[in-house]
Protein backbone atom coordinates (compact mmCIF):
# COMPACT_ATOMS: atom_id res chain seq x y z
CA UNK A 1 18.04 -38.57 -33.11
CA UNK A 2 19.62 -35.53 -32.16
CA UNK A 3 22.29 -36.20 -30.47
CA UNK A 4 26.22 -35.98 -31.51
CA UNK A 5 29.51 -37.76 -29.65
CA UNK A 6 32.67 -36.18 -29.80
CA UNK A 7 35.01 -39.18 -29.19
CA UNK A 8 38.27 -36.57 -29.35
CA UNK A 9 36.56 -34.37 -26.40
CA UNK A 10 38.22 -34.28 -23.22
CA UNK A 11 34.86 -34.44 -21.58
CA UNK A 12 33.92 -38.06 -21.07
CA UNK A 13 31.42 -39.91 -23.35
CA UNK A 14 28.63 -40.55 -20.53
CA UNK A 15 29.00 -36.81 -19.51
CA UNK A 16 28.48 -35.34 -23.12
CA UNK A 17 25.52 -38.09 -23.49
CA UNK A 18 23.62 -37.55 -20.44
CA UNK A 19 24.28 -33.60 -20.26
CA UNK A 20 22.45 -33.76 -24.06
CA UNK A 21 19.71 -36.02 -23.04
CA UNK A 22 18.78 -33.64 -20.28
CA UNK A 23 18.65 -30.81 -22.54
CA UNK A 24 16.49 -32.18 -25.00
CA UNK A 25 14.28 -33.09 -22.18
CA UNK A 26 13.84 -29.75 -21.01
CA UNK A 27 13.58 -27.48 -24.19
CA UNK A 28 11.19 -30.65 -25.08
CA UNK A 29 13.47 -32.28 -27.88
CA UNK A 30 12.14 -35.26 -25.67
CA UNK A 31 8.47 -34.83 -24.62
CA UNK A 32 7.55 -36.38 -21.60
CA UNK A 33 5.69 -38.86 -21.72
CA UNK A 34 7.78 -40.37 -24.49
CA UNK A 35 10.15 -42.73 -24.54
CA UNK A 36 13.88 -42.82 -25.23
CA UNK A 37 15.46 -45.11 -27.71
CA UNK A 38 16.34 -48.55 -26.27
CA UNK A 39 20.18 -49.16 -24.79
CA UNK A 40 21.40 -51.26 -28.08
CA UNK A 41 19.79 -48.48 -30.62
CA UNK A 42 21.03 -45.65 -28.77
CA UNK A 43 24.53 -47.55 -28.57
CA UNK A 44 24.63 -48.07 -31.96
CA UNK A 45 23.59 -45.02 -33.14
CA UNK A 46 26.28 -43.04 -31.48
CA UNK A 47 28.88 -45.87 -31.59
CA UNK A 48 29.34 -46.32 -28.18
CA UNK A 49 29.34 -49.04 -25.75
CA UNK A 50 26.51 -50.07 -24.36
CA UNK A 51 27.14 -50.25 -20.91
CA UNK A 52 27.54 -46.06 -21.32
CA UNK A 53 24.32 -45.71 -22.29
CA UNK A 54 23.04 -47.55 -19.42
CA UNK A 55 24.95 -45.64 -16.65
CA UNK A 56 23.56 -42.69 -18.19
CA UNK A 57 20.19 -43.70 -18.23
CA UNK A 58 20.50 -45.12 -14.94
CA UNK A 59 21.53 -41.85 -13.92
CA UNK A 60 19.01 -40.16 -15.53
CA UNK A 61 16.30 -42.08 -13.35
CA UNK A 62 18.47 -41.45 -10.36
CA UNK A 63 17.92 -37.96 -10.85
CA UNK A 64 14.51 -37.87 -11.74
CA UNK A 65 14.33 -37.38 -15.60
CA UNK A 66 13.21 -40.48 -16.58
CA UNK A 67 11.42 -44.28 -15.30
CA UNK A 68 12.35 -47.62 -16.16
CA UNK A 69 8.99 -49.39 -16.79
CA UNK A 70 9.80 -53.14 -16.87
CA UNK A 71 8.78 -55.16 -20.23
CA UNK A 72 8.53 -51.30 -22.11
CA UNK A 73 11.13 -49.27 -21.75
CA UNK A 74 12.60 -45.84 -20.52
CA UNK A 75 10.41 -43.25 -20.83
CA UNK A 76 10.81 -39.17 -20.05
CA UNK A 77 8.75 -37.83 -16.73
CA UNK A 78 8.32 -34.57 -15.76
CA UNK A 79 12.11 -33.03 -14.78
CA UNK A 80 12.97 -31.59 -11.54
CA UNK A 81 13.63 -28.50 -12.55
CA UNK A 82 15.08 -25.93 -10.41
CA UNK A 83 15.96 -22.32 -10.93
CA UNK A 84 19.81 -23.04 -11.58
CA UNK A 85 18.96 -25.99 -14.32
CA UNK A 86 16.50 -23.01 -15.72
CA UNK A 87 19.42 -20.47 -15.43
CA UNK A 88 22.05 -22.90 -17.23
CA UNK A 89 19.43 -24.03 -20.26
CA UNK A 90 18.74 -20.38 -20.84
CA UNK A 91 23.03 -19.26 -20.99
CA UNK A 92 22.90 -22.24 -23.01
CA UNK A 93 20.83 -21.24 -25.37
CA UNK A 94 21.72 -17.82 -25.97
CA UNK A 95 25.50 -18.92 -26.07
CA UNK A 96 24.28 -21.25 -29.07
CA UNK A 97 22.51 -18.31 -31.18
CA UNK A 98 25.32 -16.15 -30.35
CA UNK A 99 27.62 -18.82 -31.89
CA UNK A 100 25.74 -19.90 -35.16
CA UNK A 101 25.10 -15.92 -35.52
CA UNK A 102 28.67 -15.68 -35.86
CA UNK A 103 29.61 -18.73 -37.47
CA UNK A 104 31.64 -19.99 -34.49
CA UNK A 105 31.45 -23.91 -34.23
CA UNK A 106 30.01 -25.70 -31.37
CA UNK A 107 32.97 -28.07 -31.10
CA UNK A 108 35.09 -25.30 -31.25
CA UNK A 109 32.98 -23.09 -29.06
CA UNK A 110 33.21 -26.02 -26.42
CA UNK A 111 36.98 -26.59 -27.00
CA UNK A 112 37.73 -23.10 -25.97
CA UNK A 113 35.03 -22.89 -22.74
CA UNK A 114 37.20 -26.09 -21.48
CA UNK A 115 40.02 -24.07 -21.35
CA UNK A 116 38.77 -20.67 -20.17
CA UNK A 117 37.37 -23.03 -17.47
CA UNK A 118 40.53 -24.19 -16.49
CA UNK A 119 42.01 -20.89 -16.28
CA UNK A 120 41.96 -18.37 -13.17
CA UNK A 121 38.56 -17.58 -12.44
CA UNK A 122 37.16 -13.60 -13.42
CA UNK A 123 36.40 -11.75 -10.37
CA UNK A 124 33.38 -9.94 -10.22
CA UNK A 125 34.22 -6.28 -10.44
CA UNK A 126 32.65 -3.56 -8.21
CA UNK A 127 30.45 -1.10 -9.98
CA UNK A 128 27.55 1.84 -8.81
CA UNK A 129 24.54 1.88 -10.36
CA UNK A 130 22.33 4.99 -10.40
CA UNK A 131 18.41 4.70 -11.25
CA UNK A 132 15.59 7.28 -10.64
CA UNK A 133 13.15 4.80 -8.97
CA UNK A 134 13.38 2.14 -6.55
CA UNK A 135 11.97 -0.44 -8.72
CA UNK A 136 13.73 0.18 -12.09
CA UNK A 137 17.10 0.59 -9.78
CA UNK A 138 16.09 -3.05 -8.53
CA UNK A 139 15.34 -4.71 -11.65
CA UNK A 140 18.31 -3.33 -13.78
CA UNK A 141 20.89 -3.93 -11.14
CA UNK A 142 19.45 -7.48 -11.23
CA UNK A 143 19.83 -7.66 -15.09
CA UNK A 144 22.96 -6.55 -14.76
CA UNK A 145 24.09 -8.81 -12.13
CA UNK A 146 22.76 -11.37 -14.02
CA UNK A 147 24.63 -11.33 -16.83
CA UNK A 148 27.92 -9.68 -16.71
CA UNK A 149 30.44 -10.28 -13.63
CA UNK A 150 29.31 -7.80 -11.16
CA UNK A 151 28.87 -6.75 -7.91
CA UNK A 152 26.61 -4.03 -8.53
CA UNK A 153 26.14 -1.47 -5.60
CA UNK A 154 22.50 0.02 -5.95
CA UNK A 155 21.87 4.01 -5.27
CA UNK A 156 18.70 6.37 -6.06
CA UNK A 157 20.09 9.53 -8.09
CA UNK A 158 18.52 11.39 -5.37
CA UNK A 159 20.95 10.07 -2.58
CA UNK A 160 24.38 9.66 -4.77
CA UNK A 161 25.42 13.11 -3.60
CA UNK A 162 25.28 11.95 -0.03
CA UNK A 163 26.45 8.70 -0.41
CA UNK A 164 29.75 9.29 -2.47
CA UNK A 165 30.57 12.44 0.23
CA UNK A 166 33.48 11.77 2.13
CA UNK A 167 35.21 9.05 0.12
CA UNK A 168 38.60 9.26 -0.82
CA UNK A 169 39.09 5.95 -2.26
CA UNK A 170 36.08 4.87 -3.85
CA UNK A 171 35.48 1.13 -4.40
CA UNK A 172 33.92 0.72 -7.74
CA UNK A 173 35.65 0.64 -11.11
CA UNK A 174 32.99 2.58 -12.86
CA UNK A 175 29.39 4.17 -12.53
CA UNK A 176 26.72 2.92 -14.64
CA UNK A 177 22.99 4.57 -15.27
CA UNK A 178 20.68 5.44 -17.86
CA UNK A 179 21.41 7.72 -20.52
CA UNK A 180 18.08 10.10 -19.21
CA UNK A 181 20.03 10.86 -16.00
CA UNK A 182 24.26 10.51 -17.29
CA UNK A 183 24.73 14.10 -16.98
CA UNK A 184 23.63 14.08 -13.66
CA UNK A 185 25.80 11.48 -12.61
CA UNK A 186 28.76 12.57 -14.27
CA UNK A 187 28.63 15.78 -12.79
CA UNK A 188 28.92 14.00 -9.68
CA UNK A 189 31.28 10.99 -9.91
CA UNK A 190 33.84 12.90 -12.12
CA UNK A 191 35.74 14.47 -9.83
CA UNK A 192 36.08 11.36 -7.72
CA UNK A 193 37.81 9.57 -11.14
CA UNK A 194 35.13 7.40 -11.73
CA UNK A 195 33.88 7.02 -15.36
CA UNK A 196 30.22 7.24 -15.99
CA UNK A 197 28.36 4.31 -18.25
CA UNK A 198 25.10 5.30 -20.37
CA UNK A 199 22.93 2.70 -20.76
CA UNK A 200 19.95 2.42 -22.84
CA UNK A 201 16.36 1.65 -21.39
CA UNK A 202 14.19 -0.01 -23.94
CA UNK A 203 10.61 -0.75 -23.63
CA UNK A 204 9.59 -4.28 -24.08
CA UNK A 205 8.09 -5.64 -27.69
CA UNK A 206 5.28 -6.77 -26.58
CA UNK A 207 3.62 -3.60 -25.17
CA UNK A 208 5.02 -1.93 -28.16
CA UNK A 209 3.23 -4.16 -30.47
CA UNK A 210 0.15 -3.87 -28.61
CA UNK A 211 0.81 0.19 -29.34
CA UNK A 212 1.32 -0.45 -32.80
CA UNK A 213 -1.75 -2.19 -33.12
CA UNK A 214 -4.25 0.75 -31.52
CA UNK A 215 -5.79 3.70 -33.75
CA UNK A 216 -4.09 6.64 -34.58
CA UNK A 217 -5.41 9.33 -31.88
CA UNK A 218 -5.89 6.93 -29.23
CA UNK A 219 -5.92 8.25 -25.55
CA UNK A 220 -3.40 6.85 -23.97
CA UNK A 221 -2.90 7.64 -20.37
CA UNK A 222 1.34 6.94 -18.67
CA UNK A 223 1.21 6.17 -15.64
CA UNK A 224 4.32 6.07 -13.10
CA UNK A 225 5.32 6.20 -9.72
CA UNK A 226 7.49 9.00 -10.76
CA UNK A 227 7.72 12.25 -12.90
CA UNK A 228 10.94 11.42 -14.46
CA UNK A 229 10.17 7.44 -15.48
CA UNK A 230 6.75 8.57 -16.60
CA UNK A 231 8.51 10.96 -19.12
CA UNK A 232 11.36 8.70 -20.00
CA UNK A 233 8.38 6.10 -20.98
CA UNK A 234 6.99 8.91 -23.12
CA UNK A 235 9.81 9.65 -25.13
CA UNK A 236 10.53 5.69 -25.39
CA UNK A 237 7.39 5.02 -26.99
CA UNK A 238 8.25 8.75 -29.44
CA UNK A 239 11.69 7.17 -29.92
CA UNK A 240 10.24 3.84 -31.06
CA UNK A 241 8.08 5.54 -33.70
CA UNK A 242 4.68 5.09 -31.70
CA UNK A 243 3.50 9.27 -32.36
CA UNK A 244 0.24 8.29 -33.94
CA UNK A 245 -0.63 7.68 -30.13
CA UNK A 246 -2.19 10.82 -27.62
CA UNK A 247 0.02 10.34 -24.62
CA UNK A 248 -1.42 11.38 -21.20
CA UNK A 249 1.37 11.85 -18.28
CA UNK A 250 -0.25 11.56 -15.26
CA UNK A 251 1.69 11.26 -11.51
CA UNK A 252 0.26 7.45 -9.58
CA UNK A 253 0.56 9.62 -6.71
CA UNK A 254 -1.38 12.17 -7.70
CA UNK A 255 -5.31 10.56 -7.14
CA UNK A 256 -7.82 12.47 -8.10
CA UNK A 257 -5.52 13.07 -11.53
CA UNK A 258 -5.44 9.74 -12.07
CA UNK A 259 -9.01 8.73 -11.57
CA UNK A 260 -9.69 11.63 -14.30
CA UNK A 261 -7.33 9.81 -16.59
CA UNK A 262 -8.85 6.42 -16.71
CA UNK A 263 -12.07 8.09 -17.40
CA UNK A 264 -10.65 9.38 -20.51
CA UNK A 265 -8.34 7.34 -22.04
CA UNK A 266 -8.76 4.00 -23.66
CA UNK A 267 -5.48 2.43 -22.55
CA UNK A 268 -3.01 2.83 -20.06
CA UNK A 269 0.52 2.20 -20.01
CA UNK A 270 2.55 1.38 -16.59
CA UNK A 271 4.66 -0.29 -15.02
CA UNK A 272 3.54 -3.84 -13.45
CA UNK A 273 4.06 -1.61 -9.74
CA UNK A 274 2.15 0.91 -10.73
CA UNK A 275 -0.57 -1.05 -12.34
CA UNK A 276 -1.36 -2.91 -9.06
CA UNK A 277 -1.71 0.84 -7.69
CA UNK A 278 -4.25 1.51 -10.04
CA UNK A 279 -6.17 -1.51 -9.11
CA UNK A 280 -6.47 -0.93 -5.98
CA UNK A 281 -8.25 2.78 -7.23
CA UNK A 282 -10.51 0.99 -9.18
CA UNK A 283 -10.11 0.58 -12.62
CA UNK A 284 -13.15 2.02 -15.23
CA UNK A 285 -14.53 -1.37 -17.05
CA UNK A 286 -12.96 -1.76 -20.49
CA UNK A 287 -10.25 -0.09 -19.63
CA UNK A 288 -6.60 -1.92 -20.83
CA UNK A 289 -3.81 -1.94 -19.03
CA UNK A 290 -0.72 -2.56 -20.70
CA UNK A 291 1.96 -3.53 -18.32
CA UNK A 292 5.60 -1.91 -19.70
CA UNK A 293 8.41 -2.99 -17.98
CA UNK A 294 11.77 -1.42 -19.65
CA UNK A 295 14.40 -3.17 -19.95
CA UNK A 296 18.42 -2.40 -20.55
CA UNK A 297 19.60 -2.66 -24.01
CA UNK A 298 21.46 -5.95 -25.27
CA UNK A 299 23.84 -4.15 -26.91
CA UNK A 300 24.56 -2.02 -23.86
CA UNK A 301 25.09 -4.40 -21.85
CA UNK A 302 27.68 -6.65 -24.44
CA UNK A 303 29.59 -2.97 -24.46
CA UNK A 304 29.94 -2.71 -20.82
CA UNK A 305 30.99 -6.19 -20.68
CA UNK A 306 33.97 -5.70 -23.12
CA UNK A 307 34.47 -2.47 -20.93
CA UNK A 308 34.78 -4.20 -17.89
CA UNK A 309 37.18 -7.08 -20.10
CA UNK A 310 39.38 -4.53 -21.40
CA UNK A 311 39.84 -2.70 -17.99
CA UNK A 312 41.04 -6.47 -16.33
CA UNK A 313 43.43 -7.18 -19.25
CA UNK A 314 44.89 -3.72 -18.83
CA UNK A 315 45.09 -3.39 -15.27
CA UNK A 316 43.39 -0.42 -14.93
CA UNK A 317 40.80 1.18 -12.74
């Protein structure tokens, strides 16, 4: 039974019980359909009184995790999960590799969340983020967002001239892009005092893979809604090794180009957007369509985070 009571925690016994039942039940430690140990084996395998296990699993049913089936038992059911229990599990988990990566202790990873909790809470701190293409600008803010403490404020490169005109105090502590467009965005935010963040835009492993695995030669066509995406996908796939590949750049908005490029290529790669564009041209018969959608570096985004850390402690920006 995998489950473990800290009787020297500050958090209470029937909290650290129930929160681990419900985890096991959604990353399927507890299947559902199965059922959980009775109230006196559960009790006296964690050496607790039995009248906690009971509340929890009493709670449990409140909530929808498990039934009481009279004569049998408790048994799991399908959880009600919702995007925030999805959202928690998955900070969980990542929290837990990043701690047994570094040989960190649970306990004493726990110990020292309890009292960051209790401590003031981190504001979220303004930032500009510059992207070439509406839907990459989207989906990186939202990665960003997502998992550092940021209000991120979003801006095509082709309108940050415009929009940073005319302010004298400007409200973010730093600006953050890709490293295909830093110059640019140097050149502009620098003389307003605002440092400019590179980060790295990776293409996913599973397209790469499915590179990996095609003959050396192969036609394949890259597709994008625009020039400067389609050519940063080129050089990620160079970068990642991929040259035994023929690439073919070809502009989505560009038709008749297009519909010459399926017609002679055996793959295409594009971004889940741009591939519904192509569908709705028509799409040869055979043709694959691998759907790349790049996403910012880890390790980029763990730096800007100690940035943004290091700037708070100091007082700066």
């Amino acid at each position: 039974m995998d489950l473990r009571i800290n009787s020297k925690s500050h958090v209470p016994v029937h909290v650290q019980l129930e929160g681990q039942i419900k985890h096991l039940i959604l990353t399927g430690g507890f299947e559902v359909g199965s059922r959980l140990p009775s109230i006196r084996a559960m009790a006296g395998f964690l050496r607790i009184n039995r009248n906690t296990v009971a509340r929890v699993f009493s709670d449990l049913e409140r909530e929808g995790y498990v039934e009481s089936r009279r004569g049998s038992g408790v048994y799991v059911v399908e959880p009600p999960v919702e995007a925030e229990d999805l959202r928690r599990q998955e900070v969980l988990e990542r929290v837990m590799d990043l701690a047994a990566a570094q040989d960190v202790p649970v306990e004493d990873l726990a110990y020292a969340l309890l009292a960051r909790a209790g401590a003031k809470p981190q504001e979220k701190t303004p930032i500009l983020f510059v992207e070439c293409t509406q839907a990459e600008l989207d989906q990186f803010s939202a990665e960003l967002e997502e998992q550092l403490p940021v209000e991120v404020e979003k801006v095509l490169i082709e309108d940050l001239a415009e929009r940073v005109s005319g302010e004298k105090e400007p409200p973010w502590r730093m600006a953050v892009t890709t490293f295909f467009h830093v110059h640019e965005v140097q050149e502009i935010m620098e003389p307003l005092g605002i440092e400019t963040v590179a980060l790295l835009a990776e293409a996913n492993l599973e397209s790469l893979q499915r590179l990996t695995e095609l003959p050396a030669g192969t036609p394949v066509g890259v597709v994008s809604l625009g020039r400067t995406c389609m050519e940063n996908t080129s050089r990620s796939i160079e970068g990642a090794g991929l040259d035994h590949l023929n690439l073919v750049q070809v502009y989505v908005d560009e038709e008749e180009e297009v519909r010459n490029t399926l017609d002679n290529v055996r793959s295409v790669l594009c971004a889940t957007i741009t591939a519904q564009r192509l569908r709705e041209f028509g799409v040869p018969e055979g043709l694959e369509i691998i759907e790349e959608d790049r996403t910012l570096d880890k390790g980029g985004i763990e730096m800007l985070g100690r940035m943004l850390r290091e700037r708070q402690r100091s007082g700066s920006g």
